[in-house]
Protein backbone atom coordinates (compact mmCIF):
# COMPACT_ATOMS: atom_id res chain seq x y z
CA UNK A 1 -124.22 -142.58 7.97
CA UNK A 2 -123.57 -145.42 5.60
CA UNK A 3 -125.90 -148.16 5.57
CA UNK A 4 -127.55 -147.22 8.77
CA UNK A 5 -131.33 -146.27 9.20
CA UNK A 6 -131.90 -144.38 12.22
CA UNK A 7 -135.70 -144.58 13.08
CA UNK A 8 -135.16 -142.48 16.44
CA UNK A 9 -132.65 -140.74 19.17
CA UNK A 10 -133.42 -139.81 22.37
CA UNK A 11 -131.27 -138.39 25.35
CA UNK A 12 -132.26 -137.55 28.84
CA UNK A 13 -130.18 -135.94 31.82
CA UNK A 14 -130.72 -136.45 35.21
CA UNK A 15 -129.71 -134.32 38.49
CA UNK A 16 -129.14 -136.12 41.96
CA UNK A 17 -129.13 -133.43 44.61
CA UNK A 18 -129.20 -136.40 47.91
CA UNK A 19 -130.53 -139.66 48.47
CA UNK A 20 -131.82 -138.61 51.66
CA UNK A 21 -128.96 -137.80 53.37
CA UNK A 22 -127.28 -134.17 53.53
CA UNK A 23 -126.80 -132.20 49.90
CA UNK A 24 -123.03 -132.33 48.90
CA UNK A 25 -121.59 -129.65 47.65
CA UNK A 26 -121.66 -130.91 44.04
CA UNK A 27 -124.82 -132.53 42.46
CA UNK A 28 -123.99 -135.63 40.14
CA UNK A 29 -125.47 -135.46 36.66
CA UNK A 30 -126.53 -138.80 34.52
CA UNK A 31 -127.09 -138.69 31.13
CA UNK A 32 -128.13 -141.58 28.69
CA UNK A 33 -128.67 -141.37 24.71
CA UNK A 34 -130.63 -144.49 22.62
CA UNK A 35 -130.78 -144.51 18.84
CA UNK A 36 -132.91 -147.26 17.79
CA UNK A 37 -132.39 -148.14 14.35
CA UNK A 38 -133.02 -150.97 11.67
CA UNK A 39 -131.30 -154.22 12.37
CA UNK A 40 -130.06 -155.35 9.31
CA UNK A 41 -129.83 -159.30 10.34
CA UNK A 42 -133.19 -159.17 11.72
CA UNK A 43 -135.10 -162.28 11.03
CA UNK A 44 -132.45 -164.27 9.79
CA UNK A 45 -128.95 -166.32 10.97
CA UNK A 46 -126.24 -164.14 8.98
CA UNK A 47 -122.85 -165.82 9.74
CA UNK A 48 -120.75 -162.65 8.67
CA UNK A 49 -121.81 -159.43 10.98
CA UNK A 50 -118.73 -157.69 11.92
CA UNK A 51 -118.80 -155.46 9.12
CA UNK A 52 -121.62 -153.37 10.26
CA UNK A 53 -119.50 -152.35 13.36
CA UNK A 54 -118.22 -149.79 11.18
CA UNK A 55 -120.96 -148.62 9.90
CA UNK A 56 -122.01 -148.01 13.75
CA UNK A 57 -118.67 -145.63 14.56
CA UNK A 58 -120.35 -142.82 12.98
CA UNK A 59 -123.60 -143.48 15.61
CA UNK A 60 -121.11 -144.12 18.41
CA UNK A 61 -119.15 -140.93 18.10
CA UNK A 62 -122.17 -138.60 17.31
CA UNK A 63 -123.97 -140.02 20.23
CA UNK A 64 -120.24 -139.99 22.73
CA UNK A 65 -120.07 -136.06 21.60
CA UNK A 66 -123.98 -135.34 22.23
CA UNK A 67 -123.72 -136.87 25.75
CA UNK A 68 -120.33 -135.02 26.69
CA UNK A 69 -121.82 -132.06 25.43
CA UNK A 70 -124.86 -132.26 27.95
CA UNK A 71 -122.96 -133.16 30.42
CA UNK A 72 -120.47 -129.63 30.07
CA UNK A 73 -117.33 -130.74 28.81
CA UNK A 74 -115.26 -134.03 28.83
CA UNK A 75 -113.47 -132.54 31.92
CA UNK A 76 -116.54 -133.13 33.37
CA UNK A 77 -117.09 -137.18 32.83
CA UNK A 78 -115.88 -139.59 35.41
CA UNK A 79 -118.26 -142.47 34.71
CA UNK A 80 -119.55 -144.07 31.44
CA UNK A 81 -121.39 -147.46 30.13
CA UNK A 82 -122.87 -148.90 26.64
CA UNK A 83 -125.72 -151.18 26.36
CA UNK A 84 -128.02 -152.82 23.92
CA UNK A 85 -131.63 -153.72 23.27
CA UNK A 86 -132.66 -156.05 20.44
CA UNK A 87 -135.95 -156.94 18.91
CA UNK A 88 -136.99 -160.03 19.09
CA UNK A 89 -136.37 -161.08 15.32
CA UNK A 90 -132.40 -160.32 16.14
CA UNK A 91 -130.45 -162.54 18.42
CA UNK A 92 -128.01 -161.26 21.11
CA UNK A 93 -125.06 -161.06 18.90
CA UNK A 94 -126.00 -158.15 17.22
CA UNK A 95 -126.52 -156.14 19.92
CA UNK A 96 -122.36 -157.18 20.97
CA UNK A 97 -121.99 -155.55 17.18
CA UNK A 98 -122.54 -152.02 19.84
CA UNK A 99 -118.90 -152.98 22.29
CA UNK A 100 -116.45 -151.55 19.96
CA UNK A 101 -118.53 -148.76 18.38
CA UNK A 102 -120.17 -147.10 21.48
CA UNK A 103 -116.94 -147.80 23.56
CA UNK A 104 -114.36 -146.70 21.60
CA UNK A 105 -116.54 -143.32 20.85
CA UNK A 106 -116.58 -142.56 24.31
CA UNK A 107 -112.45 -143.15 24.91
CA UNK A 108 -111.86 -141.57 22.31
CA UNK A 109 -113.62 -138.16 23.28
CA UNK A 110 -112.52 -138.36 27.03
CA UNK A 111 -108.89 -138.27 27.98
CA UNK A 112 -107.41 -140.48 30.75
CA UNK A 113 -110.28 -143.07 30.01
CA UNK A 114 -108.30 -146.31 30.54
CA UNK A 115 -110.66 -148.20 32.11
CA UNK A 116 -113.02 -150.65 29.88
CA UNK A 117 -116.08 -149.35 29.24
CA UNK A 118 -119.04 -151.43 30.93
CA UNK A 119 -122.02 -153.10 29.07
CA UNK A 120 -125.25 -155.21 28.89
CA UNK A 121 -127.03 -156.33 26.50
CA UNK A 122 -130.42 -158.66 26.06
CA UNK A 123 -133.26 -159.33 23.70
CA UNK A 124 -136.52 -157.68 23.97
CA UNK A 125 -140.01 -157.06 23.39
CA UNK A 126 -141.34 -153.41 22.53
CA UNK A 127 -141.32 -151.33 25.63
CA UNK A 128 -137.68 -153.43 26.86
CA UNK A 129 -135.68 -151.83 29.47
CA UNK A 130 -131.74 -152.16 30.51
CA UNK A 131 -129.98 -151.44 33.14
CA UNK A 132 -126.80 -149.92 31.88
CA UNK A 133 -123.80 -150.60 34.07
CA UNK A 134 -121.40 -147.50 34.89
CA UNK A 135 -118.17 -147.95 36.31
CA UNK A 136 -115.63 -144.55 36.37
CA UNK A 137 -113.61 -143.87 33.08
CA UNK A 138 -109.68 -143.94 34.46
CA UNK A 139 -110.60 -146.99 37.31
CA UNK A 140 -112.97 -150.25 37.33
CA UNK A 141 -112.11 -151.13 40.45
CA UNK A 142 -113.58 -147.33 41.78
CA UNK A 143 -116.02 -148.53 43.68
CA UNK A 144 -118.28 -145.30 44.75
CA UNK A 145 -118.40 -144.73 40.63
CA UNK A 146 -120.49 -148.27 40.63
CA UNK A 147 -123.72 -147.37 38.81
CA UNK A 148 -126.38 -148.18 36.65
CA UNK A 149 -129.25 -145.83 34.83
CA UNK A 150 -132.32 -147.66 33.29
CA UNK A 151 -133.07 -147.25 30.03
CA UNK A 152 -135.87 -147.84 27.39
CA UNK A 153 -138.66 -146.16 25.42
CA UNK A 154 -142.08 -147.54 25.33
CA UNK A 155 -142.13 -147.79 21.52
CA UNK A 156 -139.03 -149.56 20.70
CA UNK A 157 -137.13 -151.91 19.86
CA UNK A 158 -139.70 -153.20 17.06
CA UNK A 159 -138.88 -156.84 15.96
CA UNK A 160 -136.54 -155.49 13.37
CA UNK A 161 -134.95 -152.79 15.47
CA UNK A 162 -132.13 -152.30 18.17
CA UNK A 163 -131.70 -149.99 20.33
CA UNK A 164 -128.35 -148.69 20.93
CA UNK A 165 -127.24 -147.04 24.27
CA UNK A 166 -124.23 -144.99 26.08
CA UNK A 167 -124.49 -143.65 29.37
CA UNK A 168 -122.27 -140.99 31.25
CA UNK A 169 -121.78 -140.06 34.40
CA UNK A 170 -120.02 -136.52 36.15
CA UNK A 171 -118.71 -138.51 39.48
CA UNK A 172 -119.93 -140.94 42.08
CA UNK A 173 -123.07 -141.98 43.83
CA UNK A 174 -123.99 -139.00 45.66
CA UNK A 175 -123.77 -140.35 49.84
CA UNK A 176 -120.82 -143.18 48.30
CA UNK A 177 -119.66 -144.73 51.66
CA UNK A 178 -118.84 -147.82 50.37
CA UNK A 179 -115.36 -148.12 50.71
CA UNK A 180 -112.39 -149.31 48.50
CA UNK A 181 -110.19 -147.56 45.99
CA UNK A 182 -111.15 -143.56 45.79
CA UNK A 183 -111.25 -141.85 42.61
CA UNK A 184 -108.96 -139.35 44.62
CA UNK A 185 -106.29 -142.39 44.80
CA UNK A 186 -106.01 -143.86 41.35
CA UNK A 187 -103.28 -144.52 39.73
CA UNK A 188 -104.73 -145.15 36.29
CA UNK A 189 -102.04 -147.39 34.81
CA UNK A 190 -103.56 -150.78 33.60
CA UNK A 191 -107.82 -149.48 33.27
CA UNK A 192 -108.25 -151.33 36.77
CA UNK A 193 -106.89 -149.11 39.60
């Protein structure tokens, strides 16, 4: 990848059987991926950034095609998210480099994924975590496909790192009884319903 120094990856999957109430007859499977790599403005105020965003499509679409991979198939995703963890010798704006790297990777890997893909960002200290927000792929306004997975590793980002995250997700919260617009129902014109 050009002019990008990857110091670590790291993906996880989870499995949600029930929260307690009775096991549906489909589990819902959450999987996150973080590549924390150099920041190349660390330390400094760098007026022009937007040029690394392409050196971060590479990182996006590797790390989109891992994720649908674990997951068992685009056909499989209904919920996704991006996210980003800076160092503390960066400054929030880098991390925002992430929005069009990590979220385009993912649209452009699932089809029917009009909706905009969700994401957070802050400035951290070794150790940082995120919430990631999750919202489903077609839909925003889905409401049982409102999520969020934590995310972090206890050795990163360093002061001159960031750590770059997307998120996936194969349907709703399991026991959703929240109401609103149903995945079932949407219409999946304008990314919103």
């Amino acid at each position: 990848m050009p002019d990008l120094s990857i110091r670590k990856t790291a993906y996880s999957v989870e499995e949600i059987f029930h929260e307690g109430g009775p096991t549906p007859s489909k589990s819902l499977r959450r999987a996150a991926g973080i590549a924390v790599i150099t920041n190349p403005f660390a330390g400094r105020y760098e007026p022009d950034i937007q040029w690394f965003m392409e050196d971060l499509k590479p990182l996006g679409l590797q790390m989109a095609t891992r994720l649908v991979e674990m997951l068992g198939g685009a056909d499989q995703i209904e919920g996704y998210g991006k996210g980003a963890l800076v160092g503390a010798d960066g400054e929030l704006e880098h991390g925002a480099l992430w929005h069009a790297p990590g979220g385009y990777a993912m649209r452009a890997l699932l089809d029917n994924s009009n909706a905009i893909v969700p994401s957070t960002k802050k400035v951290v200290g070794v150790g940082g975590r995120l919430d990631v927000p999750i919202t489903h792929i077609n839909a925003s306004y889905v409401r049982g496909h409102f999520d969020a997975i934590e995310v972090g590793l206890n050795d990163a980002p360093k002061a001159h790192e960031m750590a770059l995250v997307l998120v996936m997700s194969t349907g709703a919260r399991i026991h959703n009884r929240a109401g609103g617009l149903d995945a079932k129902d949407i219409i999946g014109k304008d990314g919103l319903r």
